[in-house]
N, C-alpha and C. Protein backbone atom coordinates (compact mmCIF):
# COMPACT_ATOMS: atom_id res chain seq x y z
N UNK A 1 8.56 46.32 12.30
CA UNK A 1 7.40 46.04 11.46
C UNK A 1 6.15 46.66 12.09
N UNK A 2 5.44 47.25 11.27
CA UNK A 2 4.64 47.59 11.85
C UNK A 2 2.91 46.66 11.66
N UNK A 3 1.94 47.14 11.88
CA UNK A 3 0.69 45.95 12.27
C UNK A 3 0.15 45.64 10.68
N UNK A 4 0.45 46.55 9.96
CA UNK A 4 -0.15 46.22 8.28
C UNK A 4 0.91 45.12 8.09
N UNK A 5 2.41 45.58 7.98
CA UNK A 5 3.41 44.39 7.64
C UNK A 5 3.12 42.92 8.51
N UNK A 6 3.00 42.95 9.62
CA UNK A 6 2.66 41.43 10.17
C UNK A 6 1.51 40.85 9.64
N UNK A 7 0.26 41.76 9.60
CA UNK A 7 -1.08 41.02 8.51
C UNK A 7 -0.52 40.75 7.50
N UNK A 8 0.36 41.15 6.57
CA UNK A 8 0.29 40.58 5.21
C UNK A 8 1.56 39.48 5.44
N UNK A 9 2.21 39.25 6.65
CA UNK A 9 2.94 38.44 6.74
C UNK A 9 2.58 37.10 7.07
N UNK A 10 1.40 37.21 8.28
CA UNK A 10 0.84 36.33 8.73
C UNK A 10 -0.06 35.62 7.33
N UNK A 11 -0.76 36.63 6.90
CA UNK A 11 -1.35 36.02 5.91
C UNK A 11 -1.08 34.96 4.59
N UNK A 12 0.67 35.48 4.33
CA UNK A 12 1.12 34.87 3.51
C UNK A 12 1.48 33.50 3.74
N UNK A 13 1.87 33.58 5.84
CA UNK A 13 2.03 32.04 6.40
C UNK A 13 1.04 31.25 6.18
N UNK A 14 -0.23 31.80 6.55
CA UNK A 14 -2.05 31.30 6.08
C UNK A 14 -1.83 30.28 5.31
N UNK A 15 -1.51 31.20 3.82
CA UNK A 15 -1.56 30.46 2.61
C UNK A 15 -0.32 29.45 2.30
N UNK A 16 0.80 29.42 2.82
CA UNK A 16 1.76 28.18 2.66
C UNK A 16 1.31 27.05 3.78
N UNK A 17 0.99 27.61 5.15
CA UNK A 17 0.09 26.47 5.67
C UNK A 17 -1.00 25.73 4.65
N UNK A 18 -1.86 26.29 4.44
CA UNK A 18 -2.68 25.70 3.57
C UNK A 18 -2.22 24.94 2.34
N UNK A 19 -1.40 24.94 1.80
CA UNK A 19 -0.55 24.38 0.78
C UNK A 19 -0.07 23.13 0.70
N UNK A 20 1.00 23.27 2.65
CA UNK A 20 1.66 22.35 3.22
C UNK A 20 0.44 21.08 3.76
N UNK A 21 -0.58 21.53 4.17
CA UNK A 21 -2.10 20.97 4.38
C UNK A 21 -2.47 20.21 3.73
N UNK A 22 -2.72 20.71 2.50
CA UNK A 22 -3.05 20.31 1.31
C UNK A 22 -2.45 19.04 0.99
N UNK A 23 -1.17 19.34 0.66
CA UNK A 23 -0.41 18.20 0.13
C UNK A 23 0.12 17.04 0.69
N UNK A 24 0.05 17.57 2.35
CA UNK A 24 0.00 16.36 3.41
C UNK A 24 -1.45 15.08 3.79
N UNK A 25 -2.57 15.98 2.99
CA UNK A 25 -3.67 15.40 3.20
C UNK A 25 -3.78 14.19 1.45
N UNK A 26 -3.14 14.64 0.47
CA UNK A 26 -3.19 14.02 -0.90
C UNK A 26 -2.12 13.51 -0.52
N UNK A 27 -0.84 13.21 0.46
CA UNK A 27 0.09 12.46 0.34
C UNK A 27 -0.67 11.02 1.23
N UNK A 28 -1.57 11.73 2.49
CA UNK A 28 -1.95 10.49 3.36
C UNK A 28 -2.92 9.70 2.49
N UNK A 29 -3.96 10.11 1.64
CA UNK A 29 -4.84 9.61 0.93
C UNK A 29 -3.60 8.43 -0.22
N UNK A 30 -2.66 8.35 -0.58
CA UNK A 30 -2.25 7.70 -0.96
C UNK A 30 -1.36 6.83 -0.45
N UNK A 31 -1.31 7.12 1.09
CA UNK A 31 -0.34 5.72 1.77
C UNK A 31 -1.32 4.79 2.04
N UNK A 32 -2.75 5.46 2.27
CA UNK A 32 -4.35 4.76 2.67
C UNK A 32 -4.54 3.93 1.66
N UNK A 33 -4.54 4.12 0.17
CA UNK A 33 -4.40 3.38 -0.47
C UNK A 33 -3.26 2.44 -0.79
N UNK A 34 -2.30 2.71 -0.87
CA UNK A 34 -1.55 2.25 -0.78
C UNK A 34 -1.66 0.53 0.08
N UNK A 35 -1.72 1.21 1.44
CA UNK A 35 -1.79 0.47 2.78
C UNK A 35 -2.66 -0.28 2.64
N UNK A 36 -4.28 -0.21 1.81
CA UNK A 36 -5.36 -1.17 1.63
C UNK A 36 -4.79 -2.25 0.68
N UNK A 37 -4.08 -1.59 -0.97
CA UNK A 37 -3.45 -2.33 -1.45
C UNK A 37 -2.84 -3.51 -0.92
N UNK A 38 -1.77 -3.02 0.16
CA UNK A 38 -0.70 -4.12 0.39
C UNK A 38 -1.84 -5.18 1.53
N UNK A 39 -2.66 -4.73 2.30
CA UNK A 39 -3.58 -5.31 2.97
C UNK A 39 -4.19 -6.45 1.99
N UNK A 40 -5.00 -5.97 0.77
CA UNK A 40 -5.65 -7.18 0.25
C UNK A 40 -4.58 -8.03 -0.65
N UNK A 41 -3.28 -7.77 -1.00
CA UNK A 41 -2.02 -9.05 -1.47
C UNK A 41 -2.12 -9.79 -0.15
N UNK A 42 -1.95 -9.17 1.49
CA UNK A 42 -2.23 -10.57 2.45
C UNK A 42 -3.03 -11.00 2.31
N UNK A 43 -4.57 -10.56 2.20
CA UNK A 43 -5.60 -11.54 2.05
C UNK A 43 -5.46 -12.34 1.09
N UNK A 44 -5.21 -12.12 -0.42
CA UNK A 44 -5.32 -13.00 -1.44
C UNK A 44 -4.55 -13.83 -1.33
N UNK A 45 -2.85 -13.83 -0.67
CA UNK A 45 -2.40 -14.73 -0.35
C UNK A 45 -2.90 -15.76 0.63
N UNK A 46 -2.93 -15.12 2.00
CA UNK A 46 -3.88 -15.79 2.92
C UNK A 46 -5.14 -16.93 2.42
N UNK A 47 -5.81 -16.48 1.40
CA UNK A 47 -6.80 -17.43 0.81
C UNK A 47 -5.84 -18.64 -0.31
N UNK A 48 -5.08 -17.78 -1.18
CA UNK A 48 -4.64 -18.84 -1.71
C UNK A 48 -4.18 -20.17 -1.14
N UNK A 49 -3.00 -19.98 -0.11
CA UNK A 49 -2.79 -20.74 1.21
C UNK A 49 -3.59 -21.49 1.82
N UNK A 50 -4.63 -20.82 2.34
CA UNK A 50 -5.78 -21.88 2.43
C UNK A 50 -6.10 -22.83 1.52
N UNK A 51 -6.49 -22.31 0.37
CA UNK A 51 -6.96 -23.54 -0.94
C UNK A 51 -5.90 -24.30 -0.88
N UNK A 52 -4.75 -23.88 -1.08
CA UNK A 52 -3.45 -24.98 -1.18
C UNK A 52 -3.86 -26.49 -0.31
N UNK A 53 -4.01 -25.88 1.02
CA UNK A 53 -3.84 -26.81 2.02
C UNK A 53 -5.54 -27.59 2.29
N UNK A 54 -6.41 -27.19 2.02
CA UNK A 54 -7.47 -27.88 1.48
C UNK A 54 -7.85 -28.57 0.31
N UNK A 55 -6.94 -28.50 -0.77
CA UNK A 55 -6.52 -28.84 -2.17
C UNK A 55 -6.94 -30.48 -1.91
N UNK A 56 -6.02 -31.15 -0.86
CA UNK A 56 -5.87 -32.52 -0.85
C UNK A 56 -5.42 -32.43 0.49
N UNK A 57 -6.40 -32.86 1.73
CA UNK A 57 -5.47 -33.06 3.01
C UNK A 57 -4.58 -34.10 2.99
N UNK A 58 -4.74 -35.46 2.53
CA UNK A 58 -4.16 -36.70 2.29
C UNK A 58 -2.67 -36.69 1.99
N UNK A 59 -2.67 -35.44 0.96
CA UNK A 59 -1.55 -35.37 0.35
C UNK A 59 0.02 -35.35 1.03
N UNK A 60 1.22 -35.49 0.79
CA UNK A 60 2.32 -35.25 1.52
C UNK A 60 2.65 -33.77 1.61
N UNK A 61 3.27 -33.50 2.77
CA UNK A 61 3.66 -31.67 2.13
C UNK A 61 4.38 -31.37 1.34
N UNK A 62 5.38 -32.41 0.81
CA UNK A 62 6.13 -32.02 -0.23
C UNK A 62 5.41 -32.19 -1.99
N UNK A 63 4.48 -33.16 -1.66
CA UNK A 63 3.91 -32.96 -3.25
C UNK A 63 3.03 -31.86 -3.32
N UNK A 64 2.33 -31.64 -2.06
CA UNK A 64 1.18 -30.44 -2.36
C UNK A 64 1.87 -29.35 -2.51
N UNK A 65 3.32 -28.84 -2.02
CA UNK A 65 4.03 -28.00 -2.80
C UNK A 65 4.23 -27.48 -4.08
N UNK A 66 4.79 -28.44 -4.27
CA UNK A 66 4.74 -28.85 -6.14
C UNK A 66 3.24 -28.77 -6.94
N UNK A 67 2.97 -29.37 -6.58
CA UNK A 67 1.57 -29.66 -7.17
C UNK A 67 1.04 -28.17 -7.06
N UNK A 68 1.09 -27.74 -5.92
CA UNK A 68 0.39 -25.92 -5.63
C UNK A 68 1.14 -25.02 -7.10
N UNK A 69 2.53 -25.45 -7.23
CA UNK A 69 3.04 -24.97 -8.20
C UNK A 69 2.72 -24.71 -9.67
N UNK A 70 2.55 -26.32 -9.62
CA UNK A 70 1.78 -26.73 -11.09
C UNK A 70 0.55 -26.30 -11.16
N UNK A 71 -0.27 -26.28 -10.28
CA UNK A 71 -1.81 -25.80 -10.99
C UNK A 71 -1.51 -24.35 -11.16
N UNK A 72 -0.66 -23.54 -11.30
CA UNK A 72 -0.61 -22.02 -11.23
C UNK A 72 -0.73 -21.41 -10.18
N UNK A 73 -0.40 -22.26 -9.66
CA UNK A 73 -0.62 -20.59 -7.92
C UNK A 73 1.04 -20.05 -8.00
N UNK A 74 0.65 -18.67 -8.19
CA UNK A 74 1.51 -17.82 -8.57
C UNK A 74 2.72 -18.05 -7.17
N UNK A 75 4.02 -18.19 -7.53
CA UNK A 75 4.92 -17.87 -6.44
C UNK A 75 5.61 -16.14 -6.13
N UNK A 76 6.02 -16.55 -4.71
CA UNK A 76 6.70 -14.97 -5.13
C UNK A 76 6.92 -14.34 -5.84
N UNK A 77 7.99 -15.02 -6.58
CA UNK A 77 8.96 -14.53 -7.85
C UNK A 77 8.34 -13.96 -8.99
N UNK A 78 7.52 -14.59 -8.72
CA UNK A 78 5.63 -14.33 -9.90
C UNK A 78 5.26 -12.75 -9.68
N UNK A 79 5.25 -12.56 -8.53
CA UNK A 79 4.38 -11.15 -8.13
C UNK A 79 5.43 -10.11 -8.58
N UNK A 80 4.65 -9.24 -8.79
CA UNK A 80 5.40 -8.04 -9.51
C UNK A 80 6.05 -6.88 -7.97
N UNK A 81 6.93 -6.14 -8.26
CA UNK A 81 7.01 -5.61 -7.10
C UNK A 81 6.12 -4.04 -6.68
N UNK A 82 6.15 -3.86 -5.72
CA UNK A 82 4.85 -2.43 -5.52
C UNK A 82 5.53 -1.75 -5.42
N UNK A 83 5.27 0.03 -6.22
CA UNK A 83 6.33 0.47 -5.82
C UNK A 83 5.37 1.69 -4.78
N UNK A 84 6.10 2.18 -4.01
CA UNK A 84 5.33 2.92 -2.98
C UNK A 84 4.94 4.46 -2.99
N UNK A 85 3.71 5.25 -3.15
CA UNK A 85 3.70 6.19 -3.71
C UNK A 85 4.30 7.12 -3.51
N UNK A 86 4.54 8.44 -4.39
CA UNK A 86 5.63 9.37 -4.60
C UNK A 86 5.13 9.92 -3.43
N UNK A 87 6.16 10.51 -2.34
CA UNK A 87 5.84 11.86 -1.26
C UNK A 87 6.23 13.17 -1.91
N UNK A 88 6.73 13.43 -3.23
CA UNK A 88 7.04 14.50 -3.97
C UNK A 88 6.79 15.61 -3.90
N UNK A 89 7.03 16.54 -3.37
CA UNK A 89 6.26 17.85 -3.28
C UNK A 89 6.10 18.69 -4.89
């Protein structure tokens, strides 16, 4: 090869680097979100939990269970599942 063929070779690596760049930087931007997502389901749980257990200190733990139930605090089974974003090229 001579020095013209390696410039247009190198160059062509340039541009699939940049590509591979690219799409590694729009894949991390969506685990970031992603990752904040699944971050604030702990918090909202975390708070719900709290209210539960401030609800009624008096209470037994087995009725404030129930009872957490009945006023609508969503259970697991409730939550929908996340699905995790595409790495797709």
């Amino acid at each position: 090869m001579d020095r013209l063929d390696l410039k247009v070779e190198f160059e062509k690596q340039v541009k699939d680097a940049d590509v591979k760049i690219a799409e590694a930087e729009k894949n991390l931007i969506q685990l970031k979100e992603y990752k904040t997502k699944l971050l604030g389901g702990l918090e909202t749980l975390e708070l719900l939990n709290s209210e539960d257990n401030n609800t009624n200190p008096n209470e037994d733990s087995a009725d404030a269970g129930a009872q957490g139930t009945a006023a609508g605090v969503p259970t697991i089974t409730d939550v929908p599942p996340v699905d995790p974003p595409s790495t797709d090229s």
